[in-house]
Protein backbone atom coordinates (compact mmCIF):
# COMPACT_ATOMS: atom_id res chain seq x y z
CA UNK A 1 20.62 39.56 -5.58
CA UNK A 2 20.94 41.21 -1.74
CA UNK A 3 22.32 38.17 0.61
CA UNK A 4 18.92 38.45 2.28
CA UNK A 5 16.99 37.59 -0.42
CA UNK A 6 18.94 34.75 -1.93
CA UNK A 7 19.01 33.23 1.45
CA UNK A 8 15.17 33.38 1.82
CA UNK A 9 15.06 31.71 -1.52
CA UNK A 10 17.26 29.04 -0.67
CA UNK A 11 15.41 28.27 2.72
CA UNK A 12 11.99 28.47 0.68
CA UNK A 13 13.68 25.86 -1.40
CA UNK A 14 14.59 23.53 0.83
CA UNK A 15 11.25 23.88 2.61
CA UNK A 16 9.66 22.56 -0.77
CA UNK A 17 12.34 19.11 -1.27
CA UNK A 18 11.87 18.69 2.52
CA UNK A 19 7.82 18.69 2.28
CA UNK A 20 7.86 16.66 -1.11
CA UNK A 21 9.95 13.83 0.65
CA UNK A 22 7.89 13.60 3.10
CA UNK A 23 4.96 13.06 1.52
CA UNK A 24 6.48 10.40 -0.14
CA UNK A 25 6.85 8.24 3.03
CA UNK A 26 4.13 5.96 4.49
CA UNK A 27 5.53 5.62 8.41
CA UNK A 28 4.74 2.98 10.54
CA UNK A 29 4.32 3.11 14.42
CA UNK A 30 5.81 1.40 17.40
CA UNK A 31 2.71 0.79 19.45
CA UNK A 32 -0.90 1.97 20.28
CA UNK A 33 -0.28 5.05 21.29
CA UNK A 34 2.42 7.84 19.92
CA UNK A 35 5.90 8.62 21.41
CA UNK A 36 7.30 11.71 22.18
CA UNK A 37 10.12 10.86 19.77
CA UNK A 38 7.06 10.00 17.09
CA UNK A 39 5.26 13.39 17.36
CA UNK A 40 8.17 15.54 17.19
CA UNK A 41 9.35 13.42 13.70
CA UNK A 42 5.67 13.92 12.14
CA UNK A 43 6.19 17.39 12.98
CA UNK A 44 9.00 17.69 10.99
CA UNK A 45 8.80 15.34 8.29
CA UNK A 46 5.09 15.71 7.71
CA UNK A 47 4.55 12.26 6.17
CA UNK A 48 1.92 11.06 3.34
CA UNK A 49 0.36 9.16 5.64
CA UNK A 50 0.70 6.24 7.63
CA UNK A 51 0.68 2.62 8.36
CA UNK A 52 -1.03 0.81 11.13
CA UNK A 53 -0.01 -2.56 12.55
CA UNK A 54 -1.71 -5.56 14.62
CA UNK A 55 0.76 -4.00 17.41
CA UNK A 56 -0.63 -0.89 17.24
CA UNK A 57 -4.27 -1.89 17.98
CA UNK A 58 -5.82 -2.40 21.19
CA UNK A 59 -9.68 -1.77 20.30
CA UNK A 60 -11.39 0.46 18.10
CA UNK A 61 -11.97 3.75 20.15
CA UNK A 62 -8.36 3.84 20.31
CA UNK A 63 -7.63 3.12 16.90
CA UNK A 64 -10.36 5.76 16.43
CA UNK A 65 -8.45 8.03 18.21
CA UNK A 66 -4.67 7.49 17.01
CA UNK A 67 -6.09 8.34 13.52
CA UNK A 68 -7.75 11.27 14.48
CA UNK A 69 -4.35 12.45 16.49
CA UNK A 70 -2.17 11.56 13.72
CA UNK A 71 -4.29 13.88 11.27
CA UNK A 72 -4.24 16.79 13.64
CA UNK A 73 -0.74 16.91 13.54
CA UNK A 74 -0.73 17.67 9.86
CA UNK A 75 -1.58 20.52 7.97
CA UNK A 76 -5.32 20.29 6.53
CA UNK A 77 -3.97 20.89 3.03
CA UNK A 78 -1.92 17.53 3.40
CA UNK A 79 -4.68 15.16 5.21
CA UNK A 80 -2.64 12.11 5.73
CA UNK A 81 -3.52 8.75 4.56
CA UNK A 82 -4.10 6.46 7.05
CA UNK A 83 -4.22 2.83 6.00
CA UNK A 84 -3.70 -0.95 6.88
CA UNK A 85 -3.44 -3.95 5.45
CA UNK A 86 -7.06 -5.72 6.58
CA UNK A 87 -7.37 -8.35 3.91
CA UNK A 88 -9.26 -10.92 6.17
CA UNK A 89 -7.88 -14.00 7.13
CA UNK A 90 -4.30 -14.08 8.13
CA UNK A 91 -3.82 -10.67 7.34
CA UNK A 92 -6.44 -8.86 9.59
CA UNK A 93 -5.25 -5.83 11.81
CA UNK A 94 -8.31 -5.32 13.65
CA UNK A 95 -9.64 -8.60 14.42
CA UNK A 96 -13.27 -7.42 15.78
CA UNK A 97 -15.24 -9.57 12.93
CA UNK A 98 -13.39 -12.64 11.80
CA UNK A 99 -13.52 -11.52 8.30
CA UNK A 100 -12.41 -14.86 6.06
CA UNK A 101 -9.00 -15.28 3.83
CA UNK A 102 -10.33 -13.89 0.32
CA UNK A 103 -9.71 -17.77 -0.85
CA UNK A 104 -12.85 -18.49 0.80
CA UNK A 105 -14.83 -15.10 -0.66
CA UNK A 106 -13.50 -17.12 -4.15
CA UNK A 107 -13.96 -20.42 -3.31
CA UNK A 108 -17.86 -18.60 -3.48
CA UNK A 109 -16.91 -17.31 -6.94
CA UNK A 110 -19.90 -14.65 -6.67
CA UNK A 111 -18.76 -11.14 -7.05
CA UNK A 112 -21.90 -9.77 -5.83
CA UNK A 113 -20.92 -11.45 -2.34
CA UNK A 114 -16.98 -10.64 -2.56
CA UNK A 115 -18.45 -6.53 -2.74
CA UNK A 116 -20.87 -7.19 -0.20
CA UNK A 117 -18.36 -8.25 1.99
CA UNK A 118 -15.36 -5.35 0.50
CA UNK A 119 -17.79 -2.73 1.38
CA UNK A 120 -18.75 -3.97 4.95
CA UNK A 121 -14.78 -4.33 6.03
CA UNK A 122 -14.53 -0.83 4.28
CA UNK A 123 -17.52 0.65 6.76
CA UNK A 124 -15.52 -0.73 9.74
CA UNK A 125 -12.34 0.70 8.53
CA UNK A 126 -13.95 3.67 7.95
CA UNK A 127 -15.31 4.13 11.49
CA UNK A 128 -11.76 3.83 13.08
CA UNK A 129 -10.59 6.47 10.80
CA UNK A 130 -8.77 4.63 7.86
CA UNK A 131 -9.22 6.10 4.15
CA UNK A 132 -6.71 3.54 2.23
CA UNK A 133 -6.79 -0.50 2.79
CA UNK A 134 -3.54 -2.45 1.10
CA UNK A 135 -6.22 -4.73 -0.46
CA UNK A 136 -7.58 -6.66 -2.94
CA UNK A 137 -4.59 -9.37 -3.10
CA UNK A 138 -4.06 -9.45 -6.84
CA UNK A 139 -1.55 -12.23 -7.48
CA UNK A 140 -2.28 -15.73 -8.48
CA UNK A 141 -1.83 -18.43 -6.33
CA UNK A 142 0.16 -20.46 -9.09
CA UNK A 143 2.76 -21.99 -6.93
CA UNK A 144 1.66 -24.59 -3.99
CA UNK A 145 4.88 -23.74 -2.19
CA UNK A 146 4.69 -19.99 -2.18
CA UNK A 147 5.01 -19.44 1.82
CA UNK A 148 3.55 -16.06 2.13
CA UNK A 149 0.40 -15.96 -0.77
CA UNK A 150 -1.40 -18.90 -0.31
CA UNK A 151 -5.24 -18.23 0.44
CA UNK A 152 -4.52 -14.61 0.50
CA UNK A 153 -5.17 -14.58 -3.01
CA UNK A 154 -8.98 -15.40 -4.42
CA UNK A 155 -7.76 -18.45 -6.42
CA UNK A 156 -5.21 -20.33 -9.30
CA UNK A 157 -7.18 -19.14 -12.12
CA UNK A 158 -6.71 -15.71 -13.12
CA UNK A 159 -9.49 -14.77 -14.95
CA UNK A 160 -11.25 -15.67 -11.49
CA UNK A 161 -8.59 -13.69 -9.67
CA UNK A 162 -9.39 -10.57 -11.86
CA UNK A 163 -13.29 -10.76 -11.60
CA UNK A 164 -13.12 -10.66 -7.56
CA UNK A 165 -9.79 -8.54 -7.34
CA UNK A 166 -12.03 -5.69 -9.20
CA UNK A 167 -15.43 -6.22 -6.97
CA UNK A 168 -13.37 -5.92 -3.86
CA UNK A 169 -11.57 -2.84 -4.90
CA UNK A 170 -15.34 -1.18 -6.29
CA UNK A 171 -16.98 -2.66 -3.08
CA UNK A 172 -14.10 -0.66 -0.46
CA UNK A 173 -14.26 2.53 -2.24
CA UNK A 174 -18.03 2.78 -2.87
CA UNK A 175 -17.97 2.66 1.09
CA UNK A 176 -15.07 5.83 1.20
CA UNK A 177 -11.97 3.89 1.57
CA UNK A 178 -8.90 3.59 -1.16
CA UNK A 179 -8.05 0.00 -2.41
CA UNK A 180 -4.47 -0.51 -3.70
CA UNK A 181 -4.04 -3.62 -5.35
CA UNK A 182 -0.87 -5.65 -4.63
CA UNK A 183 1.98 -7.12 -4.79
CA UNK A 184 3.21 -5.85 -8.72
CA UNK A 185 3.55 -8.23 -11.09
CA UNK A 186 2.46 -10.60 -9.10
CA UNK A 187 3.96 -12.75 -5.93
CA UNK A 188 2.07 -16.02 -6.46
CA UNK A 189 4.60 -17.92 -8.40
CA UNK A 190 6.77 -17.72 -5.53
CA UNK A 191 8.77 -19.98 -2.88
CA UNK A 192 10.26 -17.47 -0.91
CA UNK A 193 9.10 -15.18 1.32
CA UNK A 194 10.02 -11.46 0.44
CA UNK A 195 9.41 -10.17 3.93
CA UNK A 196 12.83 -12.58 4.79
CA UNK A 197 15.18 -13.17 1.33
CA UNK A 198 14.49 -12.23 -2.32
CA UNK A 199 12.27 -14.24 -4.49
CA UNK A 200 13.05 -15.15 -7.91
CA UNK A 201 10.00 -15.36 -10.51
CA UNK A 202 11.95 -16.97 -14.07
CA UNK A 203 9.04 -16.10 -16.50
CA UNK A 204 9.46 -13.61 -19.73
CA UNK A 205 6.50 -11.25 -20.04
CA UNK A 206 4.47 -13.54 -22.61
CA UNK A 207 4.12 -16.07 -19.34
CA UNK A 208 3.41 -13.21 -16.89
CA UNK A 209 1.00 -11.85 -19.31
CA UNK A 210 -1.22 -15.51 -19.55
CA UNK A 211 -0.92 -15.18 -15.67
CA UNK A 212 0.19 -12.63 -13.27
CA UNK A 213 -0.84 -9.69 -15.15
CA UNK A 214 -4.30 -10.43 -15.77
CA UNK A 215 -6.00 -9.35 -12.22
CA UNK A 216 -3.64 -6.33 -12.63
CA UNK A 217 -4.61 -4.97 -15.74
CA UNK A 218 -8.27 -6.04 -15.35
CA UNK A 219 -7.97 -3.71 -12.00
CA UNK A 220 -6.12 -0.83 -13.62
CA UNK A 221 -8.91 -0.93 -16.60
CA UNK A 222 -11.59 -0.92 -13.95
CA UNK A 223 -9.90 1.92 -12.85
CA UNK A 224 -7.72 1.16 -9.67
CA UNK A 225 -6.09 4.48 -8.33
CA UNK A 226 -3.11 2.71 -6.65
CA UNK A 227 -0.57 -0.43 -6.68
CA UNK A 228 2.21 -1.46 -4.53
CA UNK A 229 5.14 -3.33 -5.62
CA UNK A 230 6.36 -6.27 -4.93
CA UNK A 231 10.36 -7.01 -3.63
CA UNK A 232 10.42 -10.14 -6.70
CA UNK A 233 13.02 -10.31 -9.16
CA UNK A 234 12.35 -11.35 -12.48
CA UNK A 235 15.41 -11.88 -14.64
CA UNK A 236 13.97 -11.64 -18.05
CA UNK A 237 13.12 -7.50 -17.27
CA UNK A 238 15.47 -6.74 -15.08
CA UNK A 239 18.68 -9.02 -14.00
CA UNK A 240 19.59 -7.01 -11.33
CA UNK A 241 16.54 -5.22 -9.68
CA UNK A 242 13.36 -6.60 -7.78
CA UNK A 243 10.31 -5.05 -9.06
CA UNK A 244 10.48 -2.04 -6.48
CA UNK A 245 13.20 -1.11 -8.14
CA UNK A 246 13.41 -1.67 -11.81
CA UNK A 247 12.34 0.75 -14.69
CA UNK A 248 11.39 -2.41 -16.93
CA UNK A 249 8.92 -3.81 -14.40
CA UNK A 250 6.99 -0.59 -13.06
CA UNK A 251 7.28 1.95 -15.77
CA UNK A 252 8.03 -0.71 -18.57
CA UNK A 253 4.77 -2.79 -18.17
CA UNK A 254 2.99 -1.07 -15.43
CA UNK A 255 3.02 2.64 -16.76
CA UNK A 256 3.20 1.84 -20.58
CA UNK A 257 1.93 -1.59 -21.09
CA UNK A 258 -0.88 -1.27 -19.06
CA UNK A 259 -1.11 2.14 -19.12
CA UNK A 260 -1.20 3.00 -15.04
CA UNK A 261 -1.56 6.49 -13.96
CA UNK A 262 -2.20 6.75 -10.43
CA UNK A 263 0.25 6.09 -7.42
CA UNK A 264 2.75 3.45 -7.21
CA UNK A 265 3.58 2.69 -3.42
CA UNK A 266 6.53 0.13 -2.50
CA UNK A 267 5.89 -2.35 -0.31
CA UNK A 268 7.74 -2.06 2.85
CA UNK A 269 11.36 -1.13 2.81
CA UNK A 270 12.04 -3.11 5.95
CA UNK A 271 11.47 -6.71 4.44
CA UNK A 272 14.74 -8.12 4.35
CA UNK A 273 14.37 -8.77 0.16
CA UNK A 274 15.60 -5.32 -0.04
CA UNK A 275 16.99 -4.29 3.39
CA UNK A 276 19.81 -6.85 3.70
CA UNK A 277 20.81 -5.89 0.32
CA UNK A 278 20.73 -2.17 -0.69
CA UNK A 279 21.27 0.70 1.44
CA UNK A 280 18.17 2.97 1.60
CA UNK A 281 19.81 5.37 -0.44
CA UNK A 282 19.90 3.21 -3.56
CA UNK A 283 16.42 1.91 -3.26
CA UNK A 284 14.68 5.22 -3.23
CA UNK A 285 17.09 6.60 -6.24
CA UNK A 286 16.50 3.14 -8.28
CA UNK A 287 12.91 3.02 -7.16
CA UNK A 288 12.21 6.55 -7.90
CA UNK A 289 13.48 6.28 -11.09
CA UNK A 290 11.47 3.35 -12.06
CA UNK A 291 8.66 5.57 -10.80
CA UNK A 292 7.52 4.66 -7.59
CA UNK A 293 5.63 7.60 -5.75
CA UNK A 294 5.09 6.48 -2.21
CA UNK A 295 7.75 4.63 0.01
CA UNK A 296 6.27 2.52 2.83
CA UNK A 297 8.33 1.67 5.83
CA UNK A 298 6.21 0.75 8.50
CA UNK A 299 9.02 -0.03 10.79
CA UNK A 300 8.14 -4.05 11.27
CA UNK A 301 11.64 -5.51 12.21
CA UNK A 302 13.10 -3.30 14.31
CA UNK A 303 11.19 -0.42 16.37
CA UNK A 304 12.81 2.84 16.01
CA UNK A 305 13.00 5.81 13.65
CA UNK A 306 16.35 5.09 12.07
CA UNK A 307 14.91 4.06 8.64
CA UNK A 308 12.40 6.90 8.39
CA UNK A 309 14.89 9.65 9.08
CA UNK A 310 17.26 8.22 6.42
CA UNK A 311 14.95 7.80 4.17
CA UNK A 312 13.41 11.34 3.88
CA UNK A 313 16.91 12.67 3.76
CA UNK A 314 17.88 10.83 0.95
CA UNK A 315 15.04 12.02 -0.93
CA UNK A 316 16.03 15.43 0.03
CA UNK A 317 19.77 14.89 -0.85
CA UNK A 318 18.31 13.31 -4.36
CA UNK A 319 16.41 16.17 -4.85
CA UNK A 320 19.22 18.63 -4.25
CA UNK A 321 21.43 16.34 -6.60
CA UNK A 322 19.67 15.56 -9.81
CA UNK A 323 17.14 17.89 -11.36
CA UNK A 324 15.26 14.82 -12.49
CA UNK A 325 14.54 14.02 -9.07
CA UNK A 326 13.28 17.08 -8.31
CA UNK A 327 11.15 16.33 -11.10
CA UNK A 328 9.77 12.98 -10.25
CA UNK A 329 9.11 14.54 -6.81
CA UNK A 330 6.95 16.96 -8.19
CA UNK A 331 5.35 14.27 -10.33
CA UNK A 332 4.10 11.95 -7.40
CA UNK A 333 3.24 15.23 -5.60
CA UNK A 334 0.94 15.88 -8.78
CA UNK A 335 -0.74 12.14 -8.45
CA UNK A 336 -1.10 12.28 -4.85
CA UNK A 337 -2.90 15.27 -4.87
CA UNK A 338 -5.31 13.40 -7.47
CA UNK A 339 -5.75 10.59 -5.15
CA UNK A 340 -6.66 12.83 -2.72
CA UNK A 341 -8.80 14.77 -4.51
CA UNK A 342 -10.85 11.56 -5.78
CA UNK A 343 -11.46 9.93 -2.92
CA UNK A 344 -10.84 11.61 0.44
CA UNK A 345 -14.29 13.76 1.64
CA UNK A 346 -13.74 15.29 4.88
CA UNK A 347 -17.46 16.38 4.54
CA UNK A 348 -18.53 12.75 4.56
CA UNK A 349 -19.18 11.49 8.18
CA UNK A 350 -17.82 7.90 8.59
CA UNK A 351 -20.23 4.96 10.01
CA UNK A 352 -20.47 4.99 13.43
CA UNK A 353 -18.06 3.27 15.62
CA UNK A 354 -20.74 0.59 16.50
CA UNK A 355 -20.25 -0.86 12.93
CA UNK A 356 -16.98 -2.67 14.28
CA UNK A 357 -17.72 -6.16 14.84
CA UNK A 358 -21.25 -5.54 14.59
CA UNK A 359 -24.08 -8.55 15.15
CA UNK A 360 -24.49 -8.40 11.57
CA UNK A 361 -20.80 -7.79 9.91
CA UNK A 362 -20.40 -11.49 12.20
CA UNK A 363 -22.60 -13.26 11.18
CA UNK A 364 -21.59 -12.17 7.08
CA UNK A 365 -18.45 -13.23 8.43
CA UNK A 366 -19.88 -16.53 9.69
CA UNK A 367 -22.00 -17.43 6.54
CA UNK A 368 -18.86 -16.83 4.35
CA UNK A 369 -16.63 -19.05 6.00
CA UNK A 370 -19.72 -21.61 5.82
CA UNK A 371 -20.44 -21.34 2.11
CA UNK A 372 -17.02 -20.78 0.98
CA UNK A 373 -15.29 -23.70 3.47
CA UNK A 374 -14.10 -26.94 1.21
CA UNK A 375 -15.72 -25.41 -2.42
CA UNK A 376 -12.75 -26.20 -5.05
């Protein structure tokens, strides 16, 4: 082959592992508004998508606007995914209508209501620009001392759990946005807080089966097109991995007990479960291999690109390094493209931006936290 040509081939080939890794990554921001530094990276890396924070919303014309940049700076065959974790309650981004903790949408225990009020925080979110919401909650609040579940989750009980974790996730994407139910297997039998050490769940899979697994595999029958991982060890899978990373946990019982096909997405790789303990490197070769499709590192402890960069190089370097990886690349590219496929419609005009914190979406807001206040 000329020197020319096997050149060209080998650029062409690196284009391909450079534009696979990056669509693997979810990126977080620094504030409301892009950096020069930001822009040049997307340019470059041309992420999946991306993640927006409490810090990077000021009102919703801007966060309007921030979505509609960071799509433009993508190629139209890639549209990006542009999410947020809006769960109501603590967990609520855009703070507009004082959407209740899903605790009080069960507390209700009518899933007519918990859609109703899915589908009305999907409208908003759709007006700003999002297509993907890290929502329902689907663990089990099992453990009184967990520090970081609580009333995020619908309820103890998880047949309960299950009903309302599938109504919100049919609610949000009747209305055009992507649910991903989380935290895989479950985070509710905890007492530490992932986001700051590693939690230990000491349960074989008959336990998590009576328990954690039941919203899960009620979603993924219902037909849930995404889950994100939880940084949890449990010791009788895997003695040595959290679930992010172990083969046992996500392919094991996610892939072939329940029988999962759609996209696996980590939860963030800064939370200090996994960042004070392997080097990115490790965590993207153990997670990929346990078949995680999506990394998310939405840059929440410390505000600069660092962990991005490293992070799509390392998926490059696995790529160049082990033919398998190359494969599994190819394989998330494959159920991304699904995703995409299913549920983004560019020729679908969102709601109007007047939708956000509407007179009506507040006072749903306001007869939920009524009804559902004090209700065992």
């Amino acid at each position: 082959m000329p020197a020319n040509r096997r050149a060209q081939g080998e650029e062409t080939t690196l284009a391909d592992r450079k534009r696979r890794a990056g669509q693997r990554i979810i990126m977080g921001l620094e504030g409301p508004g892009l950096t020069a530094d930001e822009r040049q990276l997307i340019r470059e890396l041309r992420p999946g998508g991306f993640i927006l924070f409490a810090r990077n919303v000021v009102e919703p014309a801007q966060v309007r606007e921030l979505n509609r940049e960071l799509a433009s700076l993508l190629p139209d065959r890639f549209p990006p995914l542009l999410s947020v974790d809006q769960e109501g309650g603590r967990v609520l981004r855009v703070k507009n209508t004082r959407w209740p903790a899903m605790r009080t949408v069960g507390n209700i225990g009518q899933v007519p209501v918990t859609r109703q009020v899915a589908a009305a925080m999907a409208d908003e979110l759709r007006a700003m620009g999002f297509n993907l919401n890290f929502a329902p909650v689907a663990d089990v609040d099992s453990n009184p001392r967990n520090p970081v579940i609580g009333d995020r989750s619908f309820g103890r009980d998880p047949a309960e759990v299950a009903r309302h974790v599938v109504a919100f996730a049919a609610g949000q994407q009747a209305h055009g946005v992507i649910a991903c139910v989380k935290h895989f297997p479950g985070h509710g039998d905890t007492d530490v807080d992932s986001h700051k050490a590693l939690p230990v769940v000491d349960k074989d899979v008959r336990d998590l089966a009576h328990m954690e697994l039941i919203p899960f595999d009620a979603a993924v029958r219902a037909g849930i097109d995404m889950v994100m991982t939880s940084h949890v060890l449990f010791p009788a899978l895997d003695d040595d991995h959290p679930a992010t990373m172990s083969r046992a946990v996500l392919h094991g019982l996610l892939r072939d007990r329940l029988d999962f096909k759609g996209v696996v997405i980590s939860d963030d790789l800064e939370m200090k479960a996994v960042r004070d303990r392997w080097d990115i490197r490790t965590v993207l070769d153990k997670a990929s291999r346990a078949s995680v499709d999506l990394f998310c590192i939405g840059r929440s402890f410390e505000h600069d690109l660092t962990l991005t960069v490293q992070a799509w190089e390392a998926l490059i370097r696995l790529q160049e390094e082990e033919k398998r990886h190359h494969k599994r690349a190819e394989t998330s590219m494959r159920r991304l493209r699904a995703l995409r496929e299913k549920h983004l419609r560019p020729d679908t005009p969102p709601p109007d931006l007047s939708v956000v914190g509407s007179t009506a979406f507040q006072a749903l807001a306001a007869q939920l936290h009524s009804r559902g206040a004090g209700v065992a």
